[in-house]
Each structure stands twice: as structure tokens, then as C-alpha cells.
C-alpha atoms as a PDB file:
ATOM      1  CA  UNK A   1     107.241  96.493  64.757  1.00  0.00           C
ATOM      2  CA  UNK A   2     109.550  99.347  65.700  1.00  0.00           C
ATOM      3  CA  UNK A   3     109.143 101.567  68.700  1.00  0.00           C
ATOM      4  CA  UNK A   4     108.258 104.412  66.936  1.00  0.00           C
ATOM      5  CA  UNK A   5     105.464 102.838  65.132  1.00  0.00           C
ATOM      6  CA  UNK A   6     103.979 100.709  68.761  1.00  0.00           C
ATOM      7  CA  UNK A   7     100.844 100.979  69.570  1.00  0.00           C
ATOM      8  CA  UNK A   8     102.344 101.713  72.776  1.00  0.00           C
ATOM      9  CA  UNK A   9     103.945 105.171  71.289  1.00  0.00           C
ATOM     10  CA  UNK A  10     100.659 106.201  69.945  1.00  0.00           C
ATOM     11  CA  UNK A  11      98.386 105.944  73.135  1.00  0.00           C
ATOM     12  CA  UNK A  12     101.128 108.150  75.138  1.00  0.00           C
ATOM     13  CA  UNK A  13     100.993 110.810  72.767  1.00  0.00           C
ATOM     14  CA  UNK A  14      97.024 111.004  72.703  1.00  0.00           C
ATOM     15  CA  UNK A  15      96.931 111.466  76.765  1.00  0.00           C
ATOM     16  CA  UNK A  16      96.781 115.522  77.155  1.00  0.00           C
ATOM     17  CA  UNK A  17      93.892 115.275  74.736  1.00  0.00           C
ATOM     18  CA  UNK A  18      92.344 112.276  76.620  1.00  0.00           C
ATOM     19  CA  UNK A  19      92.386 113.911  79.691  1.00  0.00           C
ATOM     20  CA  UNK A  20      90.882 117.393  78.076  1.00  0.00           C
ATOM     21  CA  UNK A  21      88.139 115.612  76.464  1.00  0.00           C
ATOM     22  CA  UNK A  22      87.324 113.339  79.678  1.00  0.00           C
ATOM     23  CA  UNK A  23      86.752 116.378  82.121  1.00  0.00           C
ATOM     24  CA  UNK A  24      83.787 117.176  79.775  1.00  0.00           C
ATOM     25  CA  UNK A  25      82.633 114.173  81.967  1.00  0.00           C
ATOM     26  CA  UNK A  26      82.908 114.885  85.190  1.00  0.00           C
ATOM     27  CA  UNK A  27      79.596 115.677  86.130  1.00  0.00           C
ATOM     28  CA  UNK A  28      77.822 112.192  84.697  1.00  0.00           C
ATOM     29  CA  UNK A  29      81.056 110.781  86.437  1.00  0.00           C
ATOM     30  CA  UNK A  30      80.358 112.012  89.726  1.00  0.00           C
ATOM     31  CA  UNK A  31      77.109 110.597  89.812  1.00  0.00           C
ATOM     32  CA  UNK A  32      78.406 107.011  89.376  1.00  0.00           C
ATOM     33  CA  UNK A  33      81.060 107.553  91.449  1.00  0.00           C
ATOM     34  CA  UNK A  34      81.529 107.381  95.852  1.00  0.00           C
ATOM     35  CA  UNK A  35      79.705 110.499  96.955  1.00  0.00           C
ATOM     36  CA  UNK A  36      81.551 112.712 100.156  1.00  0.00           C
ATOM     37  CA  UNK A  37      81.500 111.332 103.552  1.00  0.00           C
ATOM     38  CA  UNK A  38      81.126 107.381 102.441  1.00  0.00           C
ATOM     39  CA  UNK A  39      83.670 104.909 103.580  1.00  0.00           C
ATOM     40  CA  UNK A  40      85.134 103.505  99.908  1.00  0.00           C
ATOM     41  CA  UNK A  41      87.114 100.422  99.454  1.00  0.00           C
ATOM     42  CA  UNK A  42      89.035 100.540  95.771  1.00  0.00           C
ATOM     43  CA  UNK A  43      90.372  98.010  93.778  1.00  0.00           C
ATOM     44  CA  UNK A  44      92.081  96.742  90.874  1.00  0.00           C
ATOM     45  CA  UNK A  45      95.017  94.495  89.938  1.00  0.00           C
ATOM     46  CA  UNK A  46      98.117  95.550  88.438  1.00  0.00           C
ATOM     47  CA  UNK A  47      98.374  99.437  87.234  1.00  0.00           C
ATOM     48  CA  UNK A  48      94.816  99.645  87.749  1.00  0.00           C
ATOM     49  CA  UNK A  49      95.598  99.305  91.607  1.00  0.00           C
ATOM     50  CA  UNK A  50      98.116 101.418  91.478  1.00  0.00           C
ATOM     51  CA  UNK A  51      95.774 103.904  90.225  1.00  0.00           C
ATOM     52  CA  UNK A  52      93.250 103.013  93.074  1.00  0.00           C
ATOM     53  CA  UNK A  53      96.102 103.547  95.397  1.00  0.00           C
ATOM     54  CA  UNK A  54      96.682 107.276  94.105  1.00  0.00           C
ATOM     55  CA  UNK A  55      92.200 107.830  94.241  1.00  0.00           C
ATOM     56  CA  UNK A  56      92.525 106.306  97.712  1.00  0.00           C
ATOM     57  CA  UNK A  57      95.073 108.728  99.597  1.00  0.00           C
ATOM     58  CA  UNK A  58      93.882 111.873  96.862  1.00  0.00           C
ATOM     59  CA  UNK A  59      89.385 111.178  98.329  1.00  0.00           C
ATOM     60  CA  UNK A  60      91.007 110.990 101.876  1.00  0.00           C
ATOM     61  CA  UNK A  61      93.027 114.117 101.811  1.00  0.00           C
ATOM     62  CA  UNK A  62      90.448 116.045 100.364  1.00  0.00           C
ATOM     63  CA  UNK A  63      88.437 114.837 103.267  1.00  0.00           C
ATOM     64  CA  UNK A  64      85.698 112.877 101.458  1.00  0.00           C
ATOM     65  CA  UNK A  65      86.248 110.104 103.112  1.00  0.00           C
ATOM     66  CA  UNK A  66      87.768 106.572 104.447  1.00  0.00           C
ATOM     67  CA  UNK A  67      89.589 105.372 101.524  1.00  0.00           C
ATOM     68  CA  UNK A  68      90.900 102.818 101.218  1.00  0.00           C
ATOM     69  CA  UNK A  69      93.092 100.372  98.316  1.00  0.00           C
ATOM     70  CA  UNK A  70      93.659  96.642  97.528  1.00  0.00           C
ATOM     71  CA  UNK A  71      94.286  94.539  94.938  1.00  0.00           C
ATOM     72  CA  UNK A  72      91.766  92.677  94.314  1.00  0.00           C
ATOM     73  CA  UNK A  73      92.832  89.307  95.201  1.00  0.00           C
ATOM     74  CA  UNK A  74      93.590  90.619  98.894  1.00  0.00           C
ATOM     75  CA  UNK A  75      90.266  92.622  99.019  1.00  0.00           C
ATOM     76  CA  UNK A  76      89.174  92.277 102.941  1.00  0.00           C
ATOM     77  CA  UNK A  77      86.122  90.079 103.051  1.00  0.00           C
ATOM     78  CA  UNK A  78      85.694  90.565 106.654  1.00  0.00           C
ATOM     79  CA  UNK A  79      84.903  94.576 106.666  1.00  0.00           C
ATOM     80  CA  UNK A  80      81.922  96.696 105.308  1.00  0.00           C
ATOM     81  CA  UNK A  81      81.774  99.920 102.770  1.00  0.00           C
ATOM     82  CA  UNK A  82      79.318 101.865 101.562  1.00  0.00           C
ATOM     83  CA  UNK A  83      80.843 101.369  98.256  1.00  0.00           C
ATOM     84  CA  UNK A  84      83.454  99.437  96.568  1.00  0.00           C
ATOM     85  CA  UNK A  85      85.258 101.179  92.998  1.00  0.00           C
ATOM     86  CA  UNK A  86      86.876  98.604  90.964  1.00  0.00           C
ATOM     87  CA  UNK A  87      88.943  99.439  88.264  1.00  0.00           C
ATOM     88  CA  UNK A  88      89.680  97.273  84.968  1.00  0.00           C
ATOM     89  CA  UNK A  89      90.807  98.048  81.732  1.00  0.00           C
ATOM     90  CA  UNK A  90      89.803  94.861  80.045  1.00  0.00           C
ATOM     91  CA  UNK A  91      86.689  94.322  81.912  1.00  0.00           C
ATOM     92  CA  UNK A  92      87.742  90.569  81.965  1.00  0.00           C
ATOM     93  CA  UNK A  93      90.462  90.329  85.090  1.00  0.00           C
ATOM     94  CA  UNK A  94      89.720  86.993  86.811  1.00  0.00           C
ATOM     95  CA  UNK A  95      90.289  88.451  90.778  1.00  0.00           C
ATOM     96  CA  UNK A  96      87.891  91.167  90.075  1.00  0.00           C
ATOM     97  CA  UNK A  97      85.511  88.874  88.448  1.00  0.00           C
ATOM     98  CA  UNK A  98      85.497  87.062  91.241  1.00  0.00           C
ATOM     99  CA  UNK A  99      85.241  89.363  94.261  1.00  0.00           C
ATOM    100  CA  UNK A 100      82.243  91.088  92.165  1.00  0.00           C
ATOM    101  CA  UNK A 101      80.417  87.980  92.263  1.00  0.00           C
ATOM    102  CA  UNK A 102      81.072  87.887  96.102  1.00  0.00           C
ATOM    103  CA  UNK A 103      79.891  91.249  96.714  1.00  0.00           C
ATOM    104  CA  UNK A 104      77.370  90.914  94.453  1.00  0.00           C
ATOM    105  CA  UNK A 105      75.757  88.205  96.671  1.00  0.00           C
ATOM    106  CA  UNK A 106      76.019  90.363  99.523  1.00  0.00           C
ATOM    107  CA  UNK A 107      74.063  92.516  98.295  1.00  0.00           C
ATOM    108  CA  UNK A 108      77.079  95.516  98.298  1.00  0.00           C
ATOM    109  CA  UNK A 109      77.475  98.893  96.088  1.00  0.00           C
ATOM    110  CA  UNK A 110      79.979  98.397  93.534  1.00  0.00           C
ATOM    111  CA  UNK A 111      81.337 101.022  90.723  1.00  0.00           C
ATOM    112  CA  UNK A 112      83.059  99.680  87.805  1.00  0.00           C
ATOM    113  CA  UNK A 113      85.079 101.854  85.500  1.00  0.00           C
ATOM    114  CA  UNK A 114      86.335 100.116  82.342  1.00  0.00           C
ATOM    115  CA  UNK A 115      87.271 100.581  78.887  1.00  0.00           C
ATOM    116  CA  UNK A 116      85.149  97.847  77.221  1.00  0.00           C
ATOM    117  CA  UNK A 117      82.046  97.651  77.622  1.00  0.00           C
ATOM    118  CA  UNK A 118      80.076  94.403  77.327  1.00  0.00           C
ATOM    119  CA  UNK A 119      82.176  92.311  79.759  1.00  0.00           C
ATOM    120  CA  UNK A 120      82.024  90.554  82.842  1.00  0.00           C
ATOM    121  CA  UNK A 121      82.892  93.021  85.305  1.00  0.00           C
ATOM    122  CA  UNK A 122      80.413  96.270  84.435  1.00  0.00           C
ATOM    123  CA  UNK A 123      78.074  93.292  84.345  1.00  0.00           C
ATOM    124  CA  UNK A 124      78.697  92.592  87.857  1.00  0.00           C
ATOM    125  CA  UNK A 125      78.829  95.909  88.939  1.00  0.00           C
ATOM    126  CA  UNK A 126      75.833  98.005  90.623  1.00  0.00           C
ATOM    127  CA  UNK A 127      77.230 101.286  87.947  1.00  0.00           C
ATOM    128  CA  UNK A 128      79.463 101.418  85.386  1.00  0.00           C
ATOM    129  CA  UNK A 129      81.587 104.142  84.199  1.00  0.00           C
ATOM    130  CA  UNK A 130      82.578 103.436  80.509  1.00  0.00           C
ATOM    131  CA  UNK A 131      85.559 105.044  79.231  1.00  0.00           C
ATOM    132  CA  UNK A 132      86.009 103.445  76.058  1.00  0.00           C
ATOM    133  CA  UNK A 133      87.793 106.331  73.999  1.00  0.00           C
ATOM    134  CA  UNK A 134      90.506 105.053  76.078  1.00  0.00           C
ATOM    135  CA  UNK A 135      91.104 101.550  75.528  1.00  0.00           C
ATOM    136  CA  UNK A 136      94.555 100.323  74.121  1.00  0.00           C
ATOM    137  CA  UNK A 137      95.969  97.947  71.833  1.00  0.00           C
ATOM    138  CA  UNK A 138      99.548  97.559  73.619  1.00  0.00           C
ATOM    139  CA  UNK A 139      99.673  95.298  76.386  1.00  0.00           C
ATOM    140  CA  UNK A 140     101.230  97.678  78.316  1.00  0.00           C
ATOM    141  CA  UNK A 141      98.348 100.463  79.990  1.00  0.00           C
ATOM    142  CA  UNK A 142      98.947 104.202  79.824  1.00  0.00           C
ATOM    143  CA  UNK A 143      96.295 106.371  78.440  1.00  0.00           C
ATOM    144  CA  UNK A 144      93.677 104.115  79.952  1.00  0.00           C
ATOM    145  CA  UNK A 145      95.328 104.425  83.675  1.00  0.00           C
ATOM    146  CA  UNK A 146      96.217 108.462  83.244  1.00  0.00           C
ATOM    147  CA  UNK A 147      92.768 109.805  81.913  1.00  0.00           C
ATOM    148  CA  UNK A 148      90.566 107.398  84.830  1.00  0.00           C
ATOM    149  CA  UNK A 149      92.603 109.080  87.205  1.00  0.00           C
ATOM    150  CA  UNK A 150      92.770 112.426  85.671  1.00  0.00           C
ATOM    151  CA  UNK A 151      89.175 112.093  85.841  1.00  0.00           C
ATOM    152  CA  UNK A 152      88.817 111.392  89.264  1.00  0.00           C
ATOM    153  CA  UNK A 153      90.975 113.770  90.554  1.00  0.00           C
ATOM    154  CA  UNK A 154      88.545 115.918  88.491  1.00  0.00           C
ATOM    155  CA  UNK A 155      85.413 114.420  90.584  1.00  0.00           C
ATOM    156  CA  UNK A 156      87.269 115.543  93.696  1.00  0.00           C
ATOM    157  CA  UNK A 157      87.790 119.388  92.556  1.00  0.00           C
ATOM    158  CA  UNK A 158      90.983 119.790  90.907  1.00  0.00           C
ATOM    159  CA  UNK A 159      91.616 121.447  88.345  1.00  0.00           C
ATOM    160  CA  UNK A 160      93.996 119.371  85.060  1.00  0.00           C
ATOM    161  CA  UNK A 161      94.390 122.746  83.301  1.00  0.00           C
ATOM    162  CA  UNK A 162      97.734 122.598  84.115  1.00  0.00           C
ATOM    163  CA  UNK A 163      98.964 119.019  84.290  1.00  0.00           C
ATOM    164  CA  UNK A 164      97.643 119.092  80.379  1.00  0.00           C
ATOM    165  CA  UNK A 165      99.613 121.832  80.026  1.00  0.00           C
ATOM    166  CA  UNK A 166     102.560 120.210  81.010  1.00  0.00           C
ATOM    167  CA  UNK A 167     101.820 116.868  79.754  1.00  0.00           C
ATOM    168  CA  UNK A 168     101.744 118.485  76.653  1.00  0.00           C
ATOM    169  CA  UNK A 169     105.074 120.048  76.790  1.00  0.00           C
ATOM    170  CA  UNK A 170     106.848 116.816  78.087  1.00  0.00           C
ATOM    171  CA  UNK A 171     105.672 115.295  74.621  1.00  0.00           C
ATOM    172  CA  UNK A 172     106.653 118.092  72.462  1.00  0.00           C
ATOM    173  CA  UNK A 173     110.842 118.336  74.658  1.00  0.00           C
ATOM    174  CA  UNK A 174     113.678 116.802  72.928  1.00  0.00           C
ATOM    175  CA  UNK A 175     114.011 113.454  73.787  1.00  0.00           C
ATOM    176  CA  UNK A 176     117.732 114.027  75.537  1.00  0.00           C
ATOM    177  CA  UNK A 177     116.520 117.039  77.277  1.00  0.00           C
ATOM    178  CA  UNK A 178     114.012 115.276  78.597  1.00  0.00           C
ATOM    179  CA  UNK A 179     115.377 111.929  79.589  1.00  0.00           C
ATOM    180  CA  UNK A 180     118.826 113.420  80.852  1.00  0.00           C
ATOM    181  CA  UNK A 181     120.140 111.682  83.673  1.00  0.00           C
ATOM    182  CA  UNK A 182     117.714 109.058  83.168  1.00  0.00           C
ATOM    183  CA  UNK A 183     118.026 107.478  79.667  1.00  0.00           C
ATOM    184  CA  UNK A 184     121.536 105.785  80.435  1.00  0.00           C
ATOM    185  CA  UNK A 185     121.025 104.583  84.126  1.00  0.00           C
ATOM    186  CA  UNK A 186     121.410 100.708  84.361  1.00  0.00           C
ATOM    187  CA  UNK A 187     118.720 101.159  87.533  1.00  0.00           C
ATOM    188  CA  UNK A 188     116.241 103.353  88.508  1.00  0.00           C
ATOM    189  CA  UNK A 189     113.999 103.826  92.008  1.00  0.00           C
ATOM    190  CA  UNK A 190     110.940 105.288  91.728  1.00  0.00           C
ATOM    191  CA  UNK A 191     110.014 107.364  94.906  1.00  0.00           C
ATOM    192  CA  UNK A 192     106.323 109.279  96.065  1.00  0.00           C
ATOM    193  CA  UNK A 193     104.670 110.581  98.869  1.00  0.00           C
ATOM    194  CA  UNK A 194     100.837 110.281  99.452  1.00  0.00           C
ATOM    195  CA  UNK A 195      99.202 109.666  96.156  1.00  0.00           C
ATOM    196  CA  UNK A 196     102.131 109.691  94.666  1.00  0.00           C
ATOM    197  CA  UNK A 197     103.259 106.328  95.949  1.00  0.00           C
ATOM    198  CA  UNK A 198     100.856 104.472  93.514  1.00  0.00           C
ATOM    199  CA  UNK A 199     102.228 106.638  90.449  1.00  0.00           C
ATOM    200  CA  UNK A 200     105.799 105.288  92.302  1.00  0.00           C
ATOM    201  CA  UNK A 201     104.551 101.642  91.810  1.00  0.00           C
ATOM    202  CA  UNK A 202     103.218 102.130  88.422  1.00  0.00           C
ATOM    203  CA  UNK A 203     106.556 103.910  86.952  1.00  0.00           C
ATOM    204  CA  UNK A 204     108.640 100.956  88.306  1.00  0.00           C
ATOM    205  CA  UNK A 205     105.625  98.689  86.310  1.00  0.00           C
ATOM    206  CA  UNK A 206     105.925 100.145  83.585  1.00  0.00           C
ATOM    207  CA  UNK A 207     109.527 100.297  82.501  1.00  0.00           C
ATOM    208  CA  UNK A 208     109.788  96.677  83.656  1.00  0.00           C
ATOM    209  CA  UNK A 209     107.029  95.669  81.410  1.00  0.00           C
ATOM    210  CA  UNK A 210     107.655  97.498  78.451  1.00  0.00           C
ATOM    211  CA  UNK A 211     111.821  97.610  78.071  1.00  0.00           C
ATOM    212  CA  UNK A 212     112.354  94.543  80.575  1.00  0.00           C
ATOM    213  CA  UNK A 213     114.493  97.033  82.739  1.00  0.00           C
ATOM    214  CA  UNK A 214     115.381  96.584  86.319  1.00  0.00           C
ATOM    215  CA  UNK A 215     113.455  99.123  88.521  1.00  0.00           C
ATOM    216  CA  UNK A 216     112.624  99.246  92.479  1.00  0.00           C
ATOM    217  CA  UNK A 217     109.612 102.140  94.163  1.00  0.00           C
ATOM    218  CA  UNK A 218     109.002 103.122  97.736  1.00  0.00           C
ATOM    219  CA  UNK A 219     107.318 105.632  99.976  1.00  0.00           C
ATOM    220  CA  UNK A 220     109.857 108.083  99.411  1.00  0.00           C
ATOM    221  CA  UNK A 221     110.285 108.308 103.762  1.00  0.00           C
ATOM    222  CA  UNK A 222     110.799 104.835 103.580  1.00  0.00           C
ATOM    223  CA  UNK A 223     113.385 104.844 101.017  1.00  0.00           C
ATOM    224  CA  UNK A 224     116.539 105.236 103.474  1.00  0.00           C
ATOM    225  CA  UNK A 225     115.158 102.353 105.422  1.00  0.00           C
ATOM    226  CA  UNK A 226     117.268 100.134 103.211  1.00  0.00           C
ATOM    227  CA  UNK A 227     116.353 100.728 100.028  1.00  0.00           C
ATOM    228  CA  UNK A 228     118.964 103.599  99.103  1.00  0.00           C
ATOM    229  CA  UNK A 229     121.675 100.567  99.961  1.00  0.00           C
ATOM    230  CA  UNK A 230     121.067  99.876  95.843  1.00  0.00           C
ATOM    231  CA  UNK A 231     121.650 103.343  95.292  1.00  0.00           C
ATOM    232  CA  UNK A 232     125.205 104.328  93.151  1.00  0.00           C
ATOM    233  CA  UNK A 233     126.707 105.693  89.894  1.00  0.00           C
ATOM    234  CA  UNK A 234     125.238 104.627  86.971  1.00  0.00           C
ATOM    235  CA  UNK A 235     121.530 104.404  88.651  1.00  0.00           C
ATOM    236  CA  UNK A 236     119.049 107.242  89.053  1.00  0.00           C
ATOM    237  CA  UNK A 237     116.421 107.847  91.765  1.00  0.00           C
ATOM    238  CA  UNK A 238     113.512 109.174  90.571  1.00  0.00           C
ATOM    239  CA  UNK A 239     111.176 111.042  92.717  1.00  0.00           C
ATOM    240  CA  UNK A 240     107.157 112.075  92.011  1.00  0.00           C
ATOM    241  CA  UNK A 241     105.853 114.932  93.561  1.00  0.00           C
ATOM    242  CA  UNK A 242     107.198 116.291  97.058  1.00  0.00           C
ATOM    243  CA  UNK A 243     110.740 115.310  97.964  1.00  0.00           C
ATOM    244  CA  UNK A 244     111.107 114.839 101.583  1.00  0.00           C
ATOM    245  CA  UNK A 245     114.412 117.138 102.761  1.00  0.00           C
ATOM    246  CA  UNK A 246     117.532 116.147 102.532  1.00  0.00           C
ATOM    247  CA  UNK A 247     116.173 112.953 100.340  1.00  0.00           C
ATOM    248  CA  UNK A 248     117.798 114.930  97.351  1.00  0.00           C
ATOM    249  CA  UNK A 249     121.267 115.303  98.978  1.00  0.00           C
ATOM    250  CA  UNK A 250     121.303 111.680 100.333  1.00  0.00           C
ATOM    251  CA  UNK A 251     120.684 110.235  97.243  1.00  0.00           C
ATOM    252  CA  UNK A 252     123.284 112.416  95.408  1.00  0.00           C
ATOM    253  CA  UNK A 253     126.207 111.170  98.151  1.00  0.00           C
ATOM    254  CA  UNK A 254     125.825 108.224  96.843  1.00  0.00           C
ATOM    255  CA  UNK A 255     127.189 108.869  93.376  1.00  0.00           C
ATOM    256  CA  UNK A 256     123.327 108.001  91.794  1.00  0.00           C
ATOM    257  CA  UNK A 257     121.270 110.681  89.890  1.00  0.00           C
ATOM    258  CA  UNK A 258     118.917 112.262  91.548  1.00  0.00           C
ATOM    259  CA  UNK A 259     115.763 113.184  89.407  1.00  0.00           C
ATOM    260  CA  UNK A 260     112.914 115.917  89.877  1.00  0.00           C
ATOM    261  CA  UNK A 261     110.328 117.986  88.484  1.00  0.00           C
ATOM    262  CA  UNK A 262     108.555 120.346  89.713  1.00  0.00           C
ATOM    263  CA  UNK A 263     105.593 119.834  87.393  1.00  0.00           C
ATOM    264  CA  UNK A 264     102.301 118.040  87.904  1.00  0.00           C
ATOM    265  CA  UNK A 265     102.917 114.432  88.669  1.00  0.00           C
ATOM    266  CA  UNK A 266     100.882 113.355  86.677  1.00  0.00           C
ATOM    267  CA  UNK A 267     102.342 114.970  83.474  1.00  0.00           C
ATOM    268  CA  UNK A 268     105.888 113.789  84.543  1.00  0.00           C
ATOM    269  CA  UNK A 269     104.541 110.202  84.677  1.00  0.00           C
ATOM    270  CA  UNK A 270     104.326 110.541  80.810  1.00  0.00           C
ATOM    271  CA  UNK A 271     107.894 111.660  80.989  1.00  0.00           C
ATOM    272  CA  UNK A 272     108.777 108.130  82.420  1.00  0.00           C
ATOM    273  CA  UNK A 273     106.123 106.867  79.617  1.00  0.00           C
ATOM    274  CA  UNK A 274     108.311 108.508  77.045  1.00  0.00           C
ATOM    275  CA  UNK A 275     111.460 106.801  79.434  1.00  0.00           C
ATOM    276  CA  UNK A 276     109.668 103.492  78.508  1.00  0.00           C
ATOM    277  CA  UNK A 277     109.917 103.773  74.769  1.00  0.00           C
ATOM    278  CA  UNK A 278     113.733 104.811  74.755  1.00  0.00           C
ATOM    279  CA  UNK A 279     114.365 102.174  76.969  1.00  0.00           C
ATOM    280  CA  UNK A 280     112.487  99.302  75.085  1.00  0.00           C
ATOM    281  CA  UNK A 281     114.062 100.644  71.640  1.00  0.00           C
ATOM    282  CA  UNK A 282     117.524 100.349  73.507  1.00  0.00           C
ATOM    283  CA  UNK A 283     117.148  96.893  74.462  1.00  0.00           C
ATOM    284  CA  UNK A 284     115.633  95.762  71.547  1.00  0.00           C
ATOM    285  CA  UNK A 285     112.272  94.817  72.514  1.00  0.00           C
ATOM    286  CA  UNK A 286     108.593  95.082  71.679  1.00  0.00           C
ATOM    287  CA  UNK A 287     106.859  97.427  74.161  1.00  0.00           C
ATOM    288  CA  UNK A 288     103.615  96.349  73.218  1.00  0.00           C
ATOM    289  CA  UNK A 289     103.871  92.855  74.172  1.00  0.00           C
ATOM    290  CA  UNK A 290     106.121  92.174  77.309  1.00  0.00           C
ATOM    291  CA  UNK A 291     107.113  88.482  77.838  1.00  0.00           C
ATOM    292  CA  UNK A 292     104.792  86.420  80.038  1.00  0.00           C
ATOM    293  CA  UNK A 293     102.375  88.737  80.069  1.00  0.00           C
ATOM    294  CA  UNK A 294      98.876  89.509  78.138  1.00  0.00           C
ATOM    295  CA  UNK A 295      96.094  92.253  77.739  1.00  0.00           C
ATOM    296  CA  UNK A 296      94.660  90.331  80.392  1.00  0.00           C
ATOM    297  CA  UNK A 297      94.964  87.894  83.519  1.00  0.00           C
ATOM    298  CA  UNK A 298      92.040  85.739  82.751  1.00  0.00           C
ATOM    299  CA  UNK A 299      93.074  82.916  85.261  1.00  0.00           C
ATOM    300  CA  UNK A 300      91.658  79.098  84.729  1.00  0.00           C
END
């Protein structure tokens, strides 16, 4: 299977429309989903906690609430919610099986939102939020991850008008134009503030799942802590959203790339999805199925 022909390809190129059609949901969604002023634990493993840890700081700065995020596996057993959103793709993921059946017994509100229905999980669930227009063949999640949280950044007020926009025109830019200073790095650092520091985590997933490439991601405050010790020519630093002052300059000094755009972040995560493919077809490798890994952790 080449790159261009991936199932991987195909599902980033659908997401402006995914996330167009899905805010003709948002008022069914919002009635399955944490309502203002409850305390809200969300979880997930993999890129679907990373997308629970951009809901979690976007509900709490739009004051709606304690939010909180954790994968699944390290879910706190010892505090109480008034609702717990768990996010799967599959449906099947063994540690959110599991803590379902926990909370389940204890009798606690729980929101599912998955792309297949008939599966453990929106079994275990008290609501489900179905989203299977989304689902994927690749291994590797994009369209899936994007539109559920394009959708509830929806539920909290925004408005996506513009991050399709842009989405849009990321897909339709010259490849080179829009992977300059990024395409040849031998290293990148993903960096975000906020919500942004779960779209951080999942860049720095995804390039290591799909082209096997070497990437780091931080709290973009935290990234001179250390971190910027890796930083140097040939490797890029790549930052989502605000940029703290002076991070630009700093990073620059050290003879890496510094990279930036002002757009929705959001749409400039399917820049890095479009990153993904010209890495993978550079290396040589399948994006669709990454070594060691599967659709889904279904643990024995």
C-alpha cells in the first residue's frame, strides 16, 4: 500500500467536512454530554486522552466547571464526580472496560462517546454518544479524535466556522509550502499551552506512530526546564496555539526551527497530520499499521 492510497490519507482529507457535518449535532450532543457547573472527570487512553486533556482545560476555562483528565488506567478511584466522559474509538479498550464496570457498580454517571456502536463500553455507559461517520480503518486515529473534539468545543459555544476554514486550506497548500521547515528535521518538539498541551501530546503520537519518527511535547512554559537542551540544527520546535514570549527567540538561538501558525489549532493539527504522511512515505513505512501496535489495546 502506498501513502497516497492509506487509509490513513483518506480520513485526513475528509476532516473539514466531518467537523461541518458533526456541528449539525450539537444540540442532541449537549444533552448527553456534562451539563455547566458539574464537577467532570474525563478519560480515555492513548489520543483519546489526549483529546480529554484538551475538553478538560477548554469546560474549565469557559467556566463550566471542575475538569478534570486521566487515562484511564490511572483514573482516581478514591474521588467523586457528578459525571465521568470516557472516550474510545473502538469501543473495545480493555482500561476503559474496566473502570466502566467499576463505576458502573457504584452506581456513577458515565458518558461514552465512540465510533462503533454495539461494544462493550457504550454498553457500560449510563449515555452514549455515537459518532460512527467517523470511524477509521488505519490504525492510526485522526478524523475520529478531531471531529469528537470539534464537537465539544461546539457544546461549549465556539464557533468551528473558521478552524474549517482553515483546515480546509491546509489540505488544499502545496505540500513544501506547507511542511517548510518541518519536512526535513531529524527531530521535532511539540509545544502548547492550556488545551493545547493535549493537541502537543497527540502531534508527538502521531508522527511516532505513523512514520516511526523521533518526537518529544511539553507545556510550552515548561519547555526551557530542560527540554530545549535537545534543541539544535536540523530539529524543529513546533508550537500549537499561544507562544509564550521570548519562547520563539530561545528556540531560534539554538540553531533549531522554530514553527508557528497563527491559525486555529485545531486546523494546524491536520498540518502535522499531513507532516505524518510525508514523513511515513520518507521512511518507507505503512502509516496505517505502526509496529507493535493495533486498532485496539484489548489486554488479556
Amino acid at each position: 500500500m502506498t501513502v497516497a492510497a492509506s487509509h490513513l490519507a483518506a480520513e485526513i482529507a475528509t476532516q473539514p467536512d466531518d467537523w461541518a457535518a458533526v456541528m449539525g449535532r450539537v444540540t442532541d450532543a449537549a444533552e448527553l454530554l456534562p451539563r455547566p457547573g458539574e464537577d467532570v472527570a474525563v478519560v480515555g487512553c492513548g489520543t483519546s486522552f489526549y483529546m480529554a486533556q484538551a475538553y478538560a482545560a477548554l469546560r474549565e476555562a469557559a467556566g463550566q466547571g471542575r475538569t478534570e483528565a486521566h487515562a484511564a488506567s490511572e483514573f482516581p478511584l478514591g474521588r467523586t464526580y457528578d459525571r465521568v466522559v470516557a472516550i474510545s474509538r473502538s469501543g473495545t479498550t480493555t482500561e476503559v472496560i474496566e473502570l466502566l464496570e467499576v463505576l458502573r457498580e457504584r452506581g456513577q454517571r458515565s458518558t461514552a462517546i465512540v465510533a462503533t456502536g454495539g461494544t462493550a463500553i457504550p454498553e457500560l455507559a449510563t449515555e452514549c454518544l455515537l459518532l460512527p461517520e467517523v470511524d477509521e480503518q488505519s490504525v492510526v486515529q485522526t478524523r475520529f479524535a478531531t471531529t469528537t473534539l470539534a464537537l465539544l468545543r461546539a457544546t461549549l459555544g465556539e464557533d468551528l466556522t473558521t478552524a474549517v476554514a482553515q483546515a480546509r486550506e491546509v489540505l488544499a497548500e502545496d505540500e513544501r509550502s506547507a511542511l517548510e521547515g518541518v519536512i526535513d528535521a531529524e527531530q521535532i518538539t511539540f509545544v502548547g499551552r492550556g488545551w493545547t498541551v493535549g493537541l502537543a501530546n497527540e502531534a508527538a503520537l502521531k508522527l511516532r506512530e505513523s512514520a516511526q519518527f523521533w518526537t518529544e511535547s511539553y507545556p510550552a512554559m515548561e519547555y526551557r526546564h530542560g527540554p530545549i537542551s535537545i534543541a539544535t540544527a536540523g530539529r524543529a520546535t513546533w508550537a500549537f496555539g499561544e507562544v509564550p514570549d521570548g519562547l520563539a527567540e530561545d528556540v531560534t538561538a539554538t540553531g533549531a526551527h522554530f514553527e508557528h501558525r497563527d491559525i486555529d489549532p485545531l486546523a494546524d493539527l491536520v498540518r502535522l497530520h499531513r507532516l505524518c504522511l510525508a514523513k511515513a512515505r520518507l521512511a518507507g513505512v505503512d502509516p496505517d499499521r505502526p509496529r507493535h501496535l493495533s486498532r485496539s489495546i484489548i489486554l488479556s
